[in-house]
PDB file of N, CA and C in Angstrom:
ATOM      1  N   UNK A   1     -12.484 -54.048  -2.722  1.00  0.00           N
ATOM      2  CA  UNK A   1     -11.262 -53.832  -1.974  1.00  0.00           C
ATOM      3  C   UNK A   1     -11.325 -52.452  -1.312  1.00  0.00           C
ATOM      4  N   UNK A   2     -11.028 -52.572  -0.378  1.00  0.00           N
ATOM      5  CA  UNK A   2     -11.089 -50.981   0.912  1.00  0.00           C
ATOM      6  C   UNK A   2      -9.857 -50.305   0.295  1.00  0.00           C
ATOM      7  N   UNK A   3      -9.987 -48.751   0.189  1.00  0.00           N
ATOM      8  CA  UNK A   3      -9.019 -47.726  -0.442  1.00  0.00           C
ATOM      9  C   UNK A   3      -8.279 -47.495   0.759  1.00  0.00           C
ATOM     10  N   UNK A   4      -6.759 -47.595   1.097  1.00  0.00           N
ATOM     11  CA  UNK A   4      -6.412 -46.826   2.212  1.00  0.00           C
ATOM     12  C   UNK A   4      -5.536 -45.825   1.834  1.00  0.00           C
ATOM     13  N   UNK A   5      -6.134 -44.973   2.600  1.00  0.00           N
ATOM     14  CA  UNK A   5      -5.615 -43.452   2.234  1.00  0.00           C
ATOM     15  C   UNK A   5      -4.722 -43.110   3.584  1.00  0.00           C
ATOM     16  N   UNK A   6      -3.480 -43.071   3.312  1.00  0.00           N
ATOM     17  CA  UNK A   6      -2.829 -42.483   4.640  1.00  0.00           C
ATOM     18  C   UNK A   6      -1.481 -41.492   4.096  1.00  0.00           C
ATOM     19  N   UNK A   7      -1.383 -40.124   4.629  1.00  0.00           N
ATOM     20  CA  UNK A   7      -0.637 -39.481   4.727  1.00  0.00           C
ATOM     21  C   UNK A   7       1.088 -39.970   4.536  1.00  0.00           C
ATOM     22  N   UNK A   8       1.780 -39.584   2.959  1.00  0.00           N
ATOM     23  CA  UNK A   8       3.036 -40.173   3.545  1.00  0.00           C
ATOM     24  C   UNK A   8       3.939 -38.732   3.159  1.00  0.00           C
ATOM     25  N   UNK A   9       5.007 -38.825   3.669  1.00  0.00           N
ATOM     26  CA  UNK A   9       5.802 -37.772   3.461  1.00  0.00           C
ATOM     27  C   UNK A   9       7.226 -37.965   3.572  1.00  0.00           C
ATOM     28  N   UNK A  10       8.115 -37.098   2.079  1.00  0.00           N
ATOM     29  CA  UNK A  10       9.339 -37.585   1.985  1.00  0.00           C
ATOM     30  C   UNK A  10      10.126 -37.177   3.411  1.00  0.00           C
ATOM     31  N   UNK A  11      11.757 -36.900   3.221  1.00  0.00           N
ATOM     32  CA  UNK A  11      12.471 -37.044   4.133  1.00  0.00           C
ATOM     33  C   UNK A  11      12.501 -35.279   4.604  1.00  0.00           C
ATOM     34  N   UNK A  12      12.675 -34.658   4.298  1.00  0.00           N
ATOM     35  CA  UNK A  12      12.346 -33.031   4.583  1.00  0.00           C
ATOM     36  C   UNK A  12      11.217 -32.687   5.189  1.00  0.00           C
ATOM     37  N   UNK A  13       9.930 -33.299   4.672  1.00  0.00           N
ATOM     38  CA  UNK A  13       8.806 -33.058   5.331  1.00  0.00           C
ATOM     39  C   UNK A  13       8.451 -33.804   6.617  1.00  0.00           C
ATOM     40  N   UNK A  14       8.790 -35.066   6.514  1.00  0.00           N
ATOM     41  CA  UNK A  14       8.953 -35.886   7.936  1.00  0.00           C
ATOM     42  C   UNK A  14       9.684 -35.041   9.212  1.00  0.00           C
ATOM     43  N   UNK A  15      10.877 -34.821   8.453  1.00  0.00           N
ATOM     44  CA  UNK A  15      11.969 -34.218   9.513  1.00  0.00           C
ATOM     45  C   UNK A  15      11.233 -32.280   9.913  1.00  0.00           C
ATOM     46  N   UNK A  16      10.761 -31.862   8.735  1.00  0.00           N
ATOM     47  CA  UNK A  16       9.829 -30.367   9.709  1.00  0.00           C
ATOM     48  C   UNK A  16       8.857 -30.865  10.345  1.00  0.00           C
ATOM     49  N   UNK A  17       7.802 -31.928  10.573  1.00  0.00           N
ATOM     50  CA  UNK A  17       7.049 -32.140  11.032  1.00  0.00           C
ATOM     51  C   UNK A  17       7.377 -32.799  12.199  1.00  0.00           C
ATOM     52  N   UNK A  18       8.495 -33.275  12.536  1.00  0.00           N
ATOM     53  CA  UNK A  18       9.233 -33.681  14.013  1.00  0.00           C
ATOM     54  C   UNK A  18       9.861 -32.717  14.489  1.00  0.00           C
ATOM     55  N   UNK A  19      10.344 -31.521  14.167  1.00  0.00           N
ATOM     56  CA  UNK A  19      10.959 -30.914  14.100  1.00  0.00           C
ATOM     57  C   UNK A  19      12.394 -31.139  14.183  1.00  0.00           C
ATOM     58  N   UNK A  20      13.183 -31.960  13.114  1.00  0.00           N
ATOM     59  CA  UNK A  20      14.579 -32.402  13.050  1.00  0.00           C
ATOM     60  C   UNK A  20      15.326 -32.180  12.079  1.00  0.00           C
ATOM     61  N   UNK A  21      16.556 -32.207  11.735  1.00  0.00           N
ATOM     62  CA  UNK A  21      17.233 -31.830  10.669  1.00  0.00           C
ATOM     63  C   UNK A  21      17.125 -33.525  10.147  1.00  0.00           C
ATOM     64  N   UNK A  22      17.696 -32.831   8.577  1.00  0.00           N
ATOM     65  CA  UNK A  22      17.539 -34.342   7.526  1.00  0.00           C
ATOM     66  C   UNK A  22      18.722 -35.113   7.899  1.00  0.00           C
ATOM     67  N   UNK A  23      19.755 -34.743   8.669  1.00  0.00           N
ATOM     68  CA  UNK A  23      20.942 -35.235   8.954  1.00  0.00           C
ATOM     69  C   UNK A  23      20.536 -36.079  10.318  1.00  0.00           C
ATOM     70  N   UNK A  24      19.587 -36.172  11.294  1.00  0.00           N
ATOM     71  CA  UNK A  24      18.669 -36.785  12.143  1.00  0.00           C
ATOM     72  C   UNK A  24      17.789 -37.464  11.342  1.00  0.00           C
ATOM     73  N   UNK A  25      17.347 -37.489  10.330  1.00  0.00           N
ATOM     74  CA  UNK A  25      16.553 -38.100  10.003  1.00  0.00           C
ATOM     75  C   UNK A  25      17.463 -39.809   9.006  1.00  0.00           C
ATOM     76  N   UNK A  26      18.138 -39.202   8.785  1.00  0.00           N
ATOM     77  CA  UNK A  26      19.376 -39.695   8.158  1.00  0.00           C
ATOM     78  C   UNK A  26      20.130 -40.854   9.255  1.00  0.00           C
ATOM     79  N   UNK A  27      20.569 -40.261  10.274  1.00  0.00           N
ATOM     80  CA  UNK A  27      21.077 -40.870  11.377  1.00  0.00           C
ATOM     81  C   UNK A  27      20.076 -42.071  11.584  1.00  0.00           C
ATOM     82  N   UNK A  28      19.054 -41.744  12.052  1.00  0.00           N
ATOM     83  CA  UNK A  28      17.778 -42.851  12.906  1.00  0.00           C
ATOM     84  C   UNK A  28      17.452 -44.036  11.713  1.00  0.00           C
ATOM     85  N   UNK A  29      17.936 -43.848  10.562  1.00  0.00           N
ATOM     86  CA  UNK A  29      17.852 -44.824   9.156  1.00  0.00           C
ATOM     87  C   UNK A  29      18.688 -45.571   9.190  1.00  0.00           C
ATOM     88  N   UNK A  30      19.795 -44.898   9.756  1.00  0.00           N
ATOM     89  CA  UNK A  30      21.061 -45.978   9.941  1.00  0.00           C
ATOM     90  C   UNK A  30      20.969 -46.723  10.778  1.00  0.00           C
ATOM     91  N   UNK A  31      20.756 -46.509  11.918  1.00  0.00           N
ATOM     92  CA  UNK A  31      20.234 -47.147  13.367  1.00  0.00           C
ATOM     93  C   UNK A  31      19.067 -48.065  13.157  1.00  0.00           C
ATOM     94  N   UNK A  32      18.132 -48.098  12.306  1.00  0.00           N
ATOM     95  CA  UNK A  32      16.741 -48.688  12.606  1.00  0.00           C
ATOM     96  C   UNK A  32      17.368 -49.994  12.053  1.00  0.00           C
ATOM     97  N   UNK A  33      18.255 -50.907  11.284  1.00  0.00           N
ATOM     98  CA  UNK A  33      18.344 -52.141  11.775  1.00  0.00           C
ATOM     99  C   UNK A  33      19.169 -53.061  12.702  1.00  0.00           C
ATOM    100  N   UNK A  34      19.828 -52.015  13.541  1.00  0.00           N
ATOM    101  CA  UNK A  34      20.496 -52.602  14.675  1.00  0.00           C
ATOM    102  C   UNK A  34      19.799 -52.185  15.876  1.00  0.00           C
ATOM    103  N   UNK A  35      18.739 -51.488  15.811  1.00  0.00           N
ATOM    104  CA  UNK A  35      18.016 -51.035  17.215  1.00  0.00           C
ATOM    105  C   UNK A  35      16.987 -50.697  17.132  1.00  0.00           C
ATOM    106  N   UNK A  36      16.206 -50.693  16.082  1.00  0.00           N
ATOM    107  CA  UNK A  36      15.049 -50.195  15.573  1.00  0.00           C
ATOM    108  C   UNK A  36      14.538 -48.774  16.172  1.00  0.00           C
ATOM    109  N   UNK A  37      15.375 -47.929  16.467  1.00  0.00           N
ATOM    110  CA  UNK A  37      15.237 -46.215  16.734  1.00  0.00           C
ATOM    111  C   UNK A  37      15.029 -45.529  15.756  1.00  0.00           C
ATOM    112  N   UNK A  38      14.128 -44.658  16.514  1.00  0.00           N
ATOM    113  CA  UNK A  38      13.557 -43.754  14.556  1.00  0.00           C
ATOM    114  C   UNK A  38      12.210 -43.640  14.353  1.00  0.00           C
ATOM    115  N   UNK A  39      11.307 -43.180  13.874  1.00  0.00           N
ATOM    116  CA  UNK A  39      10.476 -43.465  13.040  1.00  0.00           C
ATOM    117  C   UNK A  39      10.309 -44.733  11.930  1.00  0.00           C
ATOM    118  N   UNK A  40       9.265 -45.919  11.845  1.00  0.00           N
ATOM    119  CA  UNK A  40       9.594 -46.394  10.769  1.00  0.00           C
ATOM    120  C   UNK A  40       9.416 -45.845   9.231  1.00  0.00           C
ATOM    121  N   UNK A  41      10.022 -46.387   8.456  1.00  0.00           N
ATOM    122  CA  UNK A  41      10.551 -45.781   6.781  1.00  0.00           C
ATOM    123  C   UNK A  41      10.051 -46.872   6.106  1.00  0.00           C
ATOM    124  N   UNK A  42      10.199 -46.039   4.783  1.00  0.00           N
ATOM    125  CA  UNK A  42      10.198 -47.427   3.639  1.00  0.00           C
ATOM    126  C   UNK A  42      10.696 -46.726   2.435  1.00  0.00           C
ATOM    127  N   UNK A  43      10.730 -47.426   1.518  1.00  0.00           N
ATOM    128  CA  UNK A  43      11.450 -46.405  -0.023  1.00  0.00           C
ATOM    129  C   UNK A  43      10.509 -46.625  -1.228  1.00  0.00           C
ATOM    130  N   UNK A  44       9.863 -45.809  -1.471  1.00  0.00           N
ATOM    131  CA  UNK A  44       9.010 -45.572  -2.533  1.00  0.00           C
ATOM    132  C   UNK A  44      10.123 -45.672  -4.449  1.00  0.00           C
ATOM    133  N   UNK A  45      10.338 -46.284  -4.611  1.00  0.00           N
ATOM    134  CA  UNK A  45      11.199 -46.658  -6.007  1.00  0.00           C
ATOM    135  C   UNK A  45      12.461 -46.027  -5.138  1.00  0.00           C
ATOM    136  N   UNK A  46      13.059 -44.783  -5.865  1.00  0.00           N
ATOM    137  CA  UNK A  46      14.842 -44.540  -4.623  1.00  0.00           C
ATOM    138  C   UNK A  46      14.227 -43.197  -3.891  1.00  0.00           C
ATOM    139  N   UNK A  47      13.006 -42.931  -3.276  1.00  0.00           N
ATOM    140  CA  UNK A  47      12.551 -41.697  -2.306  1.00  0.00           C
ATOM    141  C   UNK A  47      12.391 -42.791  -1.230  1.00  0.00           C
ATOM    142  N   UNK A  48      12.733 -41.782   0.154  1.00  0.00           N
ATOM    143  CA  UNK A  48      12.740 -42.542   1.411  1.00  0.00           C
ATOM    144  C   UNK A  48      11.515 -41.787   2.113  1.00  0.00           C
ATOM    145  N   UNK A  49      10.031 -42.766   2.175  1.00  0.00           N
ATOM    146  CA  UNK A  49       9.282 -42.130   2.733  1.00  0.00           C
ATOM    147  C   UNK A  49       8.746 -42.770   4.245  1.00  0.00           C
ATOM    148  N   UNK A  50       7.766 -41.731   4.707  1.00  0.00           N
ATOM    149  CA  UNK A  50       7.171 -41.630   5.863  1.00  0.00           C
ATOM    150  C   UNK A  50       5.721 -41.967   6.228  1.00  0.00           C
ATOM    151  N   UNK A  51       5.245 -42.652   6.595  1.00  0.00           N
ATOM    152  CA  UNK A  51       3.970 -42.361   6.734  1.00  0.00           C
ATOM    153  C   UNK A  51       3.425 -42.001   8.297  1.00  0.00           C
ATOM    154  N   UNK A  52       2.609 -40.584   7.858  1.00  0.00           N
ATOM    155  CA  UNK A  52       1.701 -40.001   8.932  1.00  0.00           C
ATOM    156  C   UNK A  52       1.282 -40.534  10.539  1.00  0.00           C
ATOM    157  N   UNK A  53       1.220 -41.665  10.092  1.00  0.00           N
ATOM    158  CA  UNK A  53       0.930 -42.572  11.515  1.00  0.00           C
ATOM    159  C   UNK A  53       2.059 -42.888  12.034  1.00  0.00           C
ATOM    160  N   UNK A  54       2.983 -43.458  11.168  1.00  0.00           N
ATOM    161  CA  UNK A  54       3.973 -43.598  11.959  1.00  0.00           C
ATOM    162  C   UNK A  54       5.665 -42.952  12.699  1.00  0.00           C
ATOM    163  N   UNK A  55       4.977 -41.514  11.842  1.00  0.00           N
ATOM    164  CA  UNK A  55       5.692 -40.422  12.514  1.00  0.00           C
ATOM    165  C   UNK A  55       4.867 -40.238  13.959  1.00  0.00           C
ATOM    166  N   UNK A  56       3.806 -39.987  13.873  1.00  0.00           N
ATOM    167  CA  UNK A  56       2.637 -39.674  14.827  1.00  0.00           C
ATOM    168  C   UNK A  56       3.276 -41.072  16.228  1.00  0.00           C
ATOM    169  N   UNK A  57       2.899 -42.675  16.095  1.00  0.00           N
ATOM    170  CA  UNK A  57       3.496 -42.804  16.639  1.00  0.00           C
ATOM    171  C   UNK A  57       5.266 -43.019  17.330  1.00  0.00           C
ATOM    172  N   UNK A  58       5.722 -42.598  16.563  1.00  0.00           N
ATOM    173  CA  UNK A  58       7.315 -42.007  16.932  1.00  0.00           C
ATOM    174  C   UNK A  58       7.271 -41.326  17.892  1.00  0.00           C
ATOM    175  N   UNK A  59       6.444 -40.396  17.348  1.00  0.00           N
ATOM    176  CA  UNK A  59       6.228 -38.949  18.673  1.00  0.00           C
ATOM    177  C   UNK A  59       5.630 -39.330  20.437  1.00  0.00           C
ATOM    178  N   UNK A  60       4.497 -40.505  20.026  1.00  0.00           N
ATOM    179  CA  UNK A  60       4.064 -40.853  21.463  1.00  0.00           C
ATOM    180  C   UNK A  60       5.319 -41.649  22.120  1.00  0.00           C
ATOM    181  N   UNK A  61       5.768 -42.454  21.278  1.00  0.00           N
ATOM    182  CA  UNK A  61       6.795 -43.548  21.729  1.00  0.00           C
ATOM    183  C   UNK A  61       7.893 -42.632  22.675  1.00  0.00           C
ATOM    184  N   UNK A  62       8.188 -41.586  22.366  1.00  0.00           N
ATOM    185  CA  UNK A  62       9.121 -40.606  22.707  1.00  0.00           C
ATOM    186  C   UNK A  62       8.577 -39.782  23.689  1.00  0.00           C
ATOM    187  N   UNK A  63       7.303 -39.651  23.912  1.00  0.00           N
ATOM    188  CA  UNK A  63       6.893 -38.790  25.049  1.00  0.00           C
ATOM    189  C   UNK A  63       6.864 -39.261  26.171  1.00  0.00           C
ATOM    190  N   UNK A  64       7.207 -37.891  27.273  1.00  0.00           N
ATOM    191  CA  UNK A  64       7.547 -38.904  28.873  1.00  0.00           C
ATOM    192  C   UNK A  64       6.143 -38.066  29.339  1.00  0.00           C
ATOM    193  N   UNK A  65       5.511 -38.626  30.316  1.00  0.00           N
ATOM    194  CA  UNK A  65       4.954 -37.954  30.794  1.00  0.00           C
ATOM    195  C   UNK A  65       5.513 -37.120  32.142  1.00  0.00           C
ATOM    196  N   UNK A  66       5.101 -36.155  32.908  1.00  0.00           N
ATOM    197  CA  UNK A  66       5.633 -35.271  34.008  1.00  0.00           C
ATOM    198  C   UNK A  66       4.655 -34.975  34.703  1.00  0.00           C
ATOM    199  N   UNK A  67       5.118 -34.933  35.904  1.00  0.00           N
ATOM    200  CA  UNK A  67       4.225 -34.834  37.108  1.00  0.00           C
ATOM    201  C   UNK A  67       3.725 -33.063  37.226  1.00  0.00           C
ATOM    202  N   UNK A  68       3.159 -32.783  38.617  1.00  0.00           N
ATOM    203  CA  UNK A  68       3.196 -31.029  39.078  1.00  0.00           C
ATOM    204  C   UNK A  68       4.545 -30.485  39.092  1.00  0.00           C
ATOM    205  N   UNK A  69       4.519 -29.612  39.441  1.00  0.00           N
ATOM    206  CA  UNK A  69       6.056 -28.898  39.001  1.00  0.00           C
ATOM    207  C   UNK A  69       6.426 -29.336  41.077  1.00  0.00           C
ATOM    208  N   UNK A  70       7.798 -29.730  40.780  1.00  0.00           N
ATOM    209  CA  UNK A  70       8.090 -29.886  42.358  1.00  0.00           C
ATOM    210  C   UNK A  70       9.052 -28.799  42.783  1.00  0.00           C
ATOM    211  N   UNK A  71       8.314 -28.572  44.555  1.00  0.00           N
ATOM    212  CA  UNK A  71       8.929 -27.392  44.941  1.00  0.00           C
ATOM    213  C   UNK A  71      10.146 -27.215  45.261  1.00  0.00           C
ATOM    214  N   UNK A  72      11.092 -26.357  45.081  1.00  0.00           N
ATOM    215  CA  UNK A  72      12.521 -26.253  45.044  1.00  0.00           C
ATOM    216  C   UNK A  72      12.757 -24.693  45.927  1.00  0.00           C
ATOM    217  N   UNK A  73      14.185 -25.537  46.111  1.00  0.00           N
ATOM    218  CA  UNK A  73      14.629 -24.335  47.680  1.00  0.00           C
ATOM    219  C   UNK A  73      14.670 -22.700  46.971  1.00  0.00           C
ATOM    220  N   UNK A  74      14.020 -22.141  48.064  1.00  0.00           N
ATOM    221  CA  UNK A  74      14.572 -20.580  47.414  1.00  0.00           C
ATOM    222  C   UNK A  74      16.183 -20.233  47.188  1.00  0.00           C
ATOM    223  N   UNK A  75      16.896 -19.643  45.918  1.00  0.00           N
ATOM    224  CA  UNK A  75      17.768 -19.513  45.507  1.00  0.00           C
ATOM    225  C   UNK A  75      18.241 -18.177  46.667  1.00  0.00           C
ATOM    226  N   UNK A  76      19.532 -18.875  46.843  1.00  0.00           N
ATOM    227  CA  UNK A  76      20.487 -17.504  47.749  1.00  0.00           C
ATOM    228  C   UNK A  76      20.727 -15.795  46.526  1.00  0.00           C
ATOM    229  N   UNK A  77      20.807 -15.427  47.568  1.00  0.00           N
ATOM    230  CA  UNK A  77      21.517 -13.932  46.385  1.00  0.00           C
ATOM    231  C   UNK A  77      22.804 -13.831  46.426  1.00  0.00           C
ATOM    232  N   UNK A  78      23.729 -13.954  45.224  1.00  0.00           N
ATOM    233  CA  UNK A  78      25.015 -13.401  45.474  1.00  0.00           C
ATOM    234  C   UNK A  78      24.654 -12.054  45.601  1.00  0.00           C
ATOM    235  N   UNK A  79      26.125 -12.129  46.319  1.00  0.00           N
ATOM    236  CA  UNK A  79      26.757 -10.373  46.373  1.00  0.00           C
ATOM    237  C   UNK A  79      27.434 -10.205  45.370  1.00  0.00           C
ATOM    238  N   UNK A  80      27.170  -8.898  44.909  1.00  0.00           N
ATOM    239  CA  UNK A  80      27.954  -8.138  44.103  1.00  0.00           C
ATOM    240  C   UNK A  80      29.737  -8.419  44.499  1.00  0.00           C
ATOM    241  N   UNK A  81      30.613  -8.841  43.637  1.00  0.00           N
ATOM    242  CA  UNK A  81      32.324  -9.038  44.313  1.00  0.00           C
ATOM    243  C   UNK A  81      32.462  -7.462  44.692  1.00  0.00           C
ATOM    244  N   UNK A  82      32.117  -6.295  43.922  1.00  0.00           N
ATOM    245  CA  UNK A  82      32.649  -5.240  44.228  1.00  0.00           C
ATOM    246  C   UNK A  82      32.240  -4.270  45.111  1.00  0.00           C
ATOM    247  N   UNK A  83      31.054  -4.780  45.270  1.00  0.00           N
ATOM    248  CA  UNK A  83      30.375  -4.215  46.720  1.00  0.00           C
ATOM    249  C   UNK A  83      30.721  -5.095  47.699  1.00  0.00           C
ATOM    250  N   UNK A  84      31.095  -6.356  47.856  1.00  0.00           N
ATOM    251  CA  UNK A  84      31.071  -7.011  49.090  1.00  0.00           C
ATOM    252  C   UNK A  84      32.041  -6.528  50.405  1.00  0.00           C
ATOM    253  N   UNK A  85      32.777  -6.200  49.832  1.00  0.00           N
ATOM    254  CA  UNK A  85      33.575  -5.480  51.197  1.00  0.00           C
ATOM    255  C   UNK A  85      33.830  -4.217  51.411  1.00  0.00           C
ATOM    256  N   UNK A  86      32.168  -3.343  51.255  1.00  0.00           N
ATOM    257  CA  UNK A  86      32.151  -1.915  51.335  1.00  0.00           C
ATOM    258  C   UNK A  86      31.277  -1.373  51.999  1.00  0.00           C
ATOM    259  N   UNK A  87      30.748  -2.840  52.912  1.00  0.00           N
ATOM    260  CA  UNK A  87      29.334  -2.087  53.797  1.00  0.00           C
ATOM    261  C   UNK A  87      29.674  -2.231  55.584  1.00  0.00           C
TER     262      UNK A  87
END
């Protein structure tokens, strides 16, 4: 039988490694059976864990990609209010 070894991690460590609070991590648990948003979970006896991959893909699922930076009008200068009617 093949050993599989994969990275899992409780709810604190999931949530620093996304960088989210446990109260987000908490939220997206509630949500994942009416919309399946989130990372998927599972519960190890009563610990709610994570596994590595599928934080990992959470993260792609969530990434947008972005183009070159697009060029934008040069910004006007305000005037000073208290200089404006002293020249």
């Amino acid at each position: 039988m093949a050993e599989i070894e994969q990275q899992a991690y409780g709810t604190g460590a999931a949530a620093a490694y996304l960088g989210s609070s446990l109260e987000t991590m908490k939220y997206w648990r509630k949500r994942w059976p009416v919309d399946n948003y989130g990372p998927r979970w599972f519960r190890m006896g009563r610990r709610v864990m994570y596994l590595k991959a599928d934080l990992d893909a959470f993260i792609a699922a969530q990434r947008q990609e972005t183009g070159p930076p697009q060029p934008t009008a040069p910004r006007r200068r305000r005037r000073d209010s208290l200089t404006a009617g002293r020249e």
